[in-house]
N, C-alpha and C. Protein backbone atom coordinates (compact mmCIF):
# COMPACT_ATOMS: atom_id res chain seq x y z
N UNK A 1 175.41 75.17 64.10
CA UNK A 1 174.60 75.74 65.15
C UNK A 1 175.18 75.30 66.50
N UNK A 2 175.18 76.06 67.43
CA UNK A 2 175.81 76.26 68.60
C UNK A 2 174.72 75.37 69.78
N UNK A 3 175.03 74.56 70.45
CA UNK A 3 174.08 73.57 71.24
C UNK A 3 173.99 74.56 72.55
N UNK A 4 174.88 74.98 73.12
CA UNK A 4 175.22 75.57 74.28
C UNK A 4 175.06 77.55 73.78
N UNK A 5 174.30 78.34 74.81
CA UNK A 5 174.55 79.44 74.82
C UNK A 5 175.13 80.11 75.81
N UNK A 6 175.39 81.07 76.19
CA UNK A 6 175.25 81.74 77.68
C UNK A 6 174.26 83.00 77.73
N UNK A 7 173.54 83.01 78.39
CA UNK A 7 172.84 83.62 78.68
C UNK A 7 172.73 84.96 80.11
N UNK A 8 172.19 86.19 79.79
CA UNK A 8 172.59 87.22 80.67
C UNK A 8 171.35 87.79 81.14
N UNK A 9 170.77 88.58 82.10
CA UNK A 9 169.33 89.23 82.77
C UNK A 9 168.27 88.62 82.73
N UNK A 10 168.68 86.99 83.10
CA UNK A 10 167.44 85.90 83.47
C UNK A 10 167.34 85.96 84.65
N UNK A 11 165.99 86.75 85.61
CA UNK A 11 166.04 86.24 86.83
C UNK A 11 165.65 84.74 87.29
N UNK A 12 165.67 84.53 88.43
CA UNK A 12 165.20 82.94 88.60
C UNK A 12 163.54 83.43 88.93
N UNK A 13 162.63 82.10 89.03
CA UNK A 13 161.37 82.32 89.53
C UNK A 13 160.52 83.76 88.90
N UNK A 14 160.37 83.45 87.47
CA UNK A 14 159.78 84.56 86.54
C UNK A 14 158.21 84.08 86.87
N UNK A 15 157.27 84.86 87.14
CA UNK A 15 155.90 84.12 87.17
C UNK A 15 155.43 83.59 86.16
N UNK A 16 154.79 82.83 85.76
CA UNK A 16 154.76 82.04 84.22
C UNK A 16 153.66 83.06 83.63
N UNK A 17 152.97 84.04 84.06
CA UNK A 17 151.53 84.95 83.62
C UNK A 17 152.27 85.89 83.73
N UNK A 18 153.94 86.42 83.72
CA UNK A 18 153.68 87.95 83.69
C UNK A 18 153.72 88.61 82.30
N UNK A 19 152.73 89.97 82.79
CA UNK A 19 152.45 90.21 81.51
C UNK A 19 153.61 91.00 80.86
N UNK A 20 154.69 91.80 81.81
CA UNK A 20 155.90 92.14 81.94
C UNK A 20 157.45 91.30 81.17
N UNK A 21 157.07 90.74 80.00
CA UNK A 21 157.81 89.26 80.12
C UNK A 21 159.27 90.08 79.77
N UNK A 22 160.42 89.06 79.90
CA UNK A 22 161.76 89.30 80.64
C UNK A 22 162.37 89.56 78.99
N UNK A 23 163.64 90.20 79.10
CA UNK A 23 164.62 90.39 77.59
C UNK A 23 165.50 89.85 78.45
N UNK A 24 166.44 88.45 77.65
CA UNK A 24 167.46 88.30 77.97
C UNK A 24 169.04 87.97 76.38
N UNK A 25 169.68 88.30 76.35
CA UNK A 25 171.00 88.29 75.70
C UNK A 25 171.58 86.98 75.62
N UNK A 26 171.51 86.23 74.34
CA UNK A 26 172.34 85.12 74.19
C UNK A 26 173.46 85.62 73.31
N UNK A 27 175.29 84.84 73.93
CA UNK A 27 175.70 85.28 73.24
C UNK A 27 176.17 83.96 72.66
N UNK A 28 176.65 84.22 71.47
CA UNK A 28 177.27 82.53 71.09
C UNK A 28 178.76 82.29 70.93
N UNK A 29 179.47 81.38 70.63
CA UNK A 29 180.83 81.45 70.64
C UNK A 29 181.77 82.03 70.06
N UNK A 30 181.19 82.91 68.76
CA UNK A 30 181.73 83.90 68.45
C UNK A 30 181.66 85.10 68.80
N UNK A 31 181.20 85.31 69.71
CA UNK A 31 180.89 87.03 70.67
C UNK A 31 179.54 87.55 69.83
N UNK A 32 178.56 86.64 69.58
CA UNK A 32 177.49 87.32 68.48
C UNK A 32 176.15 87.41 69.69
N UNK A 33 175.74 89.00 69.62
CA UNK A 33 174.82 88.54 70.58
C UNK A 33 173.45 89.07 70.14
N UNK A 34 172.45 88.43 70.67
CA UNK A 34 171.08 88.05 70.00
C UNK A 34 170.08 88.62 71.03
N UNK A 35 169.18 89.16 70.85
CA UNK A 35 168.15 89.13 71.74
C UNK A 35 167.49 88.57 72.29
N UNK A 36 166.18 88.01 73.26
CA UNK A 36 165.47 87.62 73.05
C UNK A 36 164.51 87.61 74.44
N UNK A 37 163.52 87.24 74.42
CA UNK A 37 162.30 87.59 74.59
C UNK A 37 161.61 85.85 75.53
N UNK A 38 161.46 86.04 77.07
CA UNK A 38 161.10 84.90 77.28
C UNK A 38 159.79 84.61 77.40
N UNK A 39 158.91 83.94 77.31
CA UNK A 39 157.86 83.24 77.32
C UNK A 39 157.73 83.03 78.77
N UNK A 40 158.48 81.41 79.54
CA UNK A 40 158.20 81.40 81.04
C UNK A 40 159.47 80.36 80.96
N UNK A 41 159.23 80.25 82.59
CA UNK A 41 160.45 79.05 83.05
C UNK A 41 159.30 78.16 83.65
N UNK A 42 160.28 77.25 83.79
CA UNK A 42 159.79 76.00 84.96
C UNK A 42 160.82 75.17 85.18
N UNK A 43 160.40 74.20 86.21
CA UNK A 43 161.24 73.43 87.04
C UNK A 43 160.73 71.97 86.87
N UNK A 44 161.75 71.14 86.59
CA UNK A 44 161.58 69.63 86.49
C UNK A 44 162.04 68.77 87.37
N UNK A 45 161.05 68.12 88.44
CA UNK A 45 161.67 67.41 89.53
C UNK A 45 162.16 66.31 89.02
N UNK A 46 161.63 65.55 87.85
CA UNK A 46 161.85 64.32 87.50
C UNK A 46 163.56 64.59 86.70
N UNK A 47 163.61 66.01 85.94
CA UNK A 47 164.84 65.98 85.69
C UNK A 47 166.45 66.72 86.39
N UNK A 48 165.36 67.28 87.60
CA UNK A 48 166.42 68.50 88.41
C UNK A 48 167.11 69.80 87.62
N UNK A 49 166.45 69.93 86.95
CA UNK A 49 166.26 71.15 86.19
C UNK A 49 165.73 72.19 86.17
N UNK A 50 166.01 73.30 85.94
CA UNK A 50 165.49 74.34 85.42
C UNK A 50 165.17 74.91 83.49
N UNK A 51 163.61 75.16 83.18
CA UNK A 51 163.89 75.69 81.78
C UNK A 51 163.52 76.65 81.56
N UNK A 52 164.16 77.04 79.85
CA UNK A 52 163.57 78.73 79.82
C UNK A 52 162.81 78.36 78.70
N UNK A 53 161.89 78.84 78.01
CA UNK A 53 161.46 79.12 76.90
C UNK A 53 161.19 80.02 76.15
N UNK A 54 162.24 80.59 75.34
CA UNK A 54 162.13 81.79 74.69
C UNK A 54 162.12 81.90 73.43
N UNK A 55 162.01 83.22 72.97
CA UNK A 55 161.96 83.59 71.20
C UNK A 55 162.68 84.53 70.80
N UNK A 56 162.67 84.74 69.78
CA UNK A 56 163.79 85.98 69.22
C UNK A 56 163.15 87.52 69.65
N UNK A 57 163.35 88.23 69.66
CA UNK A 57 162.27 89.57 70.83
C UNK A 57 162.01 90.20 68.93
N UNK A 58 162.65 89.68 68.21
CA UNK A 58 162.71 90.87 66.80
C UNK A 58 161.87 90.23 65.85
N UNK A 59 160.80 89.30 66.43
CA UNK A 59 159.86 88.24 65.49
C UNK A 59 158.88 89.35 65.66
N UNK A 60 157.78 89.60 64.71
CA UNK A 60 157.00 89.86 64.20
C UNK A 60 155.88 88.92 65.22
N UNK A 61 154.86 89.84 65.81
CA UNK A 61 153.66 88.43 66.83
C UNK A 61 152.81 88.24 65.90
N UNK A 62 152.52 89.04 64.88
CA UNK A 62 151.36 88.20 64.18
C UNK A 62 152.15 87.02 63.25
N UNK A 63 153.26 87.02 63.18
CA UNK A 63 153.98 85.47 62.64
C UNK A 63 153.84 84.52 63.80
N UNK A 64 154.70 82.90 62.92
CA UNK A 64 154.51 81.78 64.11
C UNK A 64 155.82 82.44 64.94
N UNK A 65 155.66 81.85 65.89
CA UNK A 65 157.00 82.27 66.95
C UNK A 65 157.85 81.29 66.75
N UNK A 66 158.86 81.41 66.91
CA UNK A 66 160.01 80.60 66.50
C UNK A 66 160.44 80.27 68.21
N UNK A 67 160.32 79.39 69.06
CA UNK A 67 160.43 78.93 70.27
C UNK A 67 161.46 78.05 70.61
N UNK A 68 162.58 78.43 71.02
CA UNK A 68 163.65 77.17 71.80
C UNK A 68 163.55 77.28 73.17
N UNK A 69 163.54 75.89 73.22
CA UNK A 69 163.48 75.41 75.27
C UNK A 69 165.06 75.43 75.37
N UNK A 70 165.27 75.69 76.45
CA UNK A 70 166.82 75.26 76.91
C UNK A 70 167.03 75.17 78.50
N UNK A 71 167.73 74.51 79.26
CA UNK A 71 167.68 73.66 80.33
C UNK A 71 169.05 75.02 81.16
N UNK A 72 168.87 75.32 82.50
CA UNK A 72 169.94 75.86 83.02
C UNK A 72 169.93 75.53 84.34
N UNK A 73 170.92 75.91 84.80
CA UNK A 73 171.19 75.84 86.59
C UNK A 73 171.70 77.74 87.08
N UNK A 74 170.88 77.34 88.53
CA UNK A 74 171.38 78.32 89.23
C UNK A 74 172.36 78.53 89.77
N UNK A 75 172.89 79.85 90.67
CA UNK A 75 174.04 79.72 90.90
C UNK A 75 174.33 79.66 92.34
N UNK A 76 174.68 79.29 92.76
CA UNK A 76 174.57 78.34 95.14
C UNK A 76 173.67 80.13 95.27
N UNK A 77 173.58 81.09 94.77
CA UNK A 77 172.73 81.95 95.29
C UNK A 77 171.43 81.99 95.66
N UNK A 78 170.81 80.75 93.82
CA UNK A 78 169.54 80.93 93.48
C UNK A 78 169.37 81.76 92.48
N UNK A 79 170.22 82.49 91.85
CA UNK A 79 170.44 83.48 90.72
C UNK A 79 170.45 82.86 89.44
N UNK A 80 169.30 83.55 88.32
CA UNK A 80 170.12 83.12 87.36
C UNK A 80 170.73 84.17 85.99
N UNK A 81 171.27 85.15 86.72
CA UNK A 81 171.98 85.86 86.21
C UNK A 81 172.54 85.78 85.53
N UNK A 82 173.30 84.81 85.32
CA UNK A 82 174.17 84.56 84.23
C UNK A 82 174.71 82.81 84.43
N UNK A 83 174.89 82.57 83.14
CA UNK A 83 175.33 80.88 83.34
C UNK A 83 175.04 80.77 81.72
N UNK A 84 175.28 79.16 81.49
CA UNK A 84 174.95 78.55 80.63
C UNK A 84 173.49 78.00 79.96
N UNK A 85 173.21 78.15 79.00
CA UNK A 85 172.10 77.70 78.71
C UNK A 85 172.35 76.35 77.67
N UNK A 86 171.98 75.05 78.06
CA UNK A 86 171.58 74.17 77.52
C UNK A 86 171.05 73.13 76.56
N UNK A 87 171.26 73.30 75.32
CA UNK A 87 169.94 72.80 74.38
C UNK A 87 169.56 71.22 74.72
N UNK A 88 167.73 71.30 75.15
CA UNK A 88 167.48 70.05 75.32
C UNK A 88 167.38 69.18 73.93
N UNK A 89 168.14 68.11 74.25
CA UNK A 89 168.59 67.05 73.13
C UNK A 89 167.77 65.36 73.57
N UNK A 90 167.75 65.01 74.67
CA UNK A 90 167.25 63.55 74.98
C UNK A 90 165.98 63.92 74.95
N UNK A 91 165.29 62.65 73.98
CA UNK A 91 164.05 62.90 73.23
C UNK A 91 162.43 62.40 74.33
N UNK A 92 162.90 61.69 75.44
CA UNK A 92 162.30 62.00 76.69
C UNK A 92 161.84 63.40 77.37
N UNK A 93 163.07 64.15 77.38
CA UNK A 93 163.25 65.28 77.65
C UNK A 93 162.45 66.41 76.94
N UNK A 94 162.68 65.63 75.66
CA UNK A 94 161.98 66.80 74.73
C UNK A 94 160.57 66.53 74.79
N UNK A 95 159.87 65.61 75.23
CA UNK A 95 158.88 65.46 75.33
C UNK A 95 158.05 66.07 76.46
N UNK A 96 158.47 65.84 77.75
CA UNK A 96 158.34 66.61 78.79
C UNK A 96 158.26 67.97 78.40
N UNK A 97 158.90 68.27 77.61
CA UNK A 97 158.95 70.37 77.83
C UNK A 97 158.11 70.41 76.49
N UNK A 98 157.88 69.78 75.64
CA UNK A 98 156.75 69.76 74.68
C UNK A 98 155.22 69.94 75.57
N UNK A 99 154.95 68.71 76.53
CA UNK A 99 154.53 68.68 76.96
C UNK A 99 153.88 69.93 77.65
N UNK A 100 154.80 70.27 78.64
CA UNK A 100 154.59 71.69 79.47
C UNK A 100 154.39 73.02 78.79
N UNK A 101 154.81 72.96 77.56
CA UNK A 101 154.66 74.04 76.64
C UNK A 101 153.06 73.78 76.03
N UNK A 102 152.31 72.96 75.80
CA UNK A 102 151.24 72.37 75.21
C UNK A 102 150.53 73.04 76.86
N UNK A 103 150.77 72.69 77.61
CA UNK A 103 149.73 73.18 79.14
C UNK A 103 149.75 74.39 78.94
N UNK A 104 151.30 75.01 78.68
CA UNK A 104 150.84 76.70 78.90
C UNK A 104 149.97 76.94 77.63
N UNK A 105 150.40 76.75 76.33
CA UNK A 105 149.21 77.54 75.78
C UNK A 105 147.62 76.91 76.12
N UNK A 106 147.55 75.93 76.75
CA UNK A 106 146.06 75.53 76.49
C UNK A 106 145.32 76.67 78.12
N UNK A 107 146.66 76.13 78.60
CA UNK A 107 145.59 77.43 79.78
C UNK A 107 146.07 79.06 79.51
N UNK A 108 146.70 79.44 78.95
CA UNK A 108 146.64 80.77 78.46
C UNK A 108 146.16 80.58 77.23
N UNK A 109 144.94 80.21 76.93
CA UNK A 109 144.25 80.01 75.49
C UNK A 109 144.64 80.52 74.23
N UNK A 110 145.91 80.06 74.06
CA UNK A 110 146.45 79.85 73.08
C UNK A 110 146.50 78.87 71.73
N UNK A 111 145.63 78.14 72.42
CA UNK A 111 145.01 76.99 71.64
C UNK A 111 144.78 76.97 70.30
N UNK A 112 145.36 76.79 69.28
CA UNK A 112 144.97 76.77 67.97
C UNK A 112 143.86 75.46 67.68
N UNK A 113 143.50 74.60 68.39
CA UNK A 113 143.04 73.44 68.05
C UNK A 113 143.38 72.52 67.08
N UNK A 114 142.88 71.35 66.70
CA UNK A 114 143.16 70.45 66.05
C UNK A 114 143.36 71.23 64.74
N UNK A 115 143.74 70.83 63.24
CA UNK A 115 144.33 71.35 62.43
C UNK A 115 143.60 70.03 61.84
């Protein structure tokens, strides 16, 4: 599995509520390219980051969603058109965007509750 993607038709500053949500193209190092379907971004001051959180666009919604975070930078424009995408690996890190992912569904009541 490929740690690093590149990624294509991510704008920067997606509203985290739109109901409009974005398709963007991962391709991987063999020229294989994938769909997919973003959820939201956000910004980490503590890590100077930018993240995306997306899913495969060809999942089925009444299944679980299959969700990878991944970390990117803009480009001196503010664009994020195109660049690299990231896989978050430091388990700090992963906690933080666990974290922020746990806020969005609880305020877009997504909430499955305790189990």
């Amino acid at each position: 599995m490929t740690d690093d993607k590149n990624f294509q038709d991510l704008g920067a500053n997606l509203p985290e509520n739109d109901e409009d949500f974005r398709k963007i193209v991962l391709v991987d190092d063999k020229g294989n390219t994938y769909d997919y379907t973003v959820l939201f971004t956000f910004d980490s001051e503590d890590y100077d980051k930018s993240y995306v959180i997306i899913y495969p666009t060809s999942e089925d919604e009444s299944e679980i969603l299959n969700l990878e975070a991944y970390s990117y930078t803009l480009d001196p424009n503010g664009s994020g058109t195109f660049g690299d995408l990231k896989a978050v690996e430091d388990e700090k890190e992963l906690d933080m965007v666990e974290e922020v992912l746990n806020t969005f569904w609880d305020e877009n009541g997504n909430d499955e509750g305790d189990s």
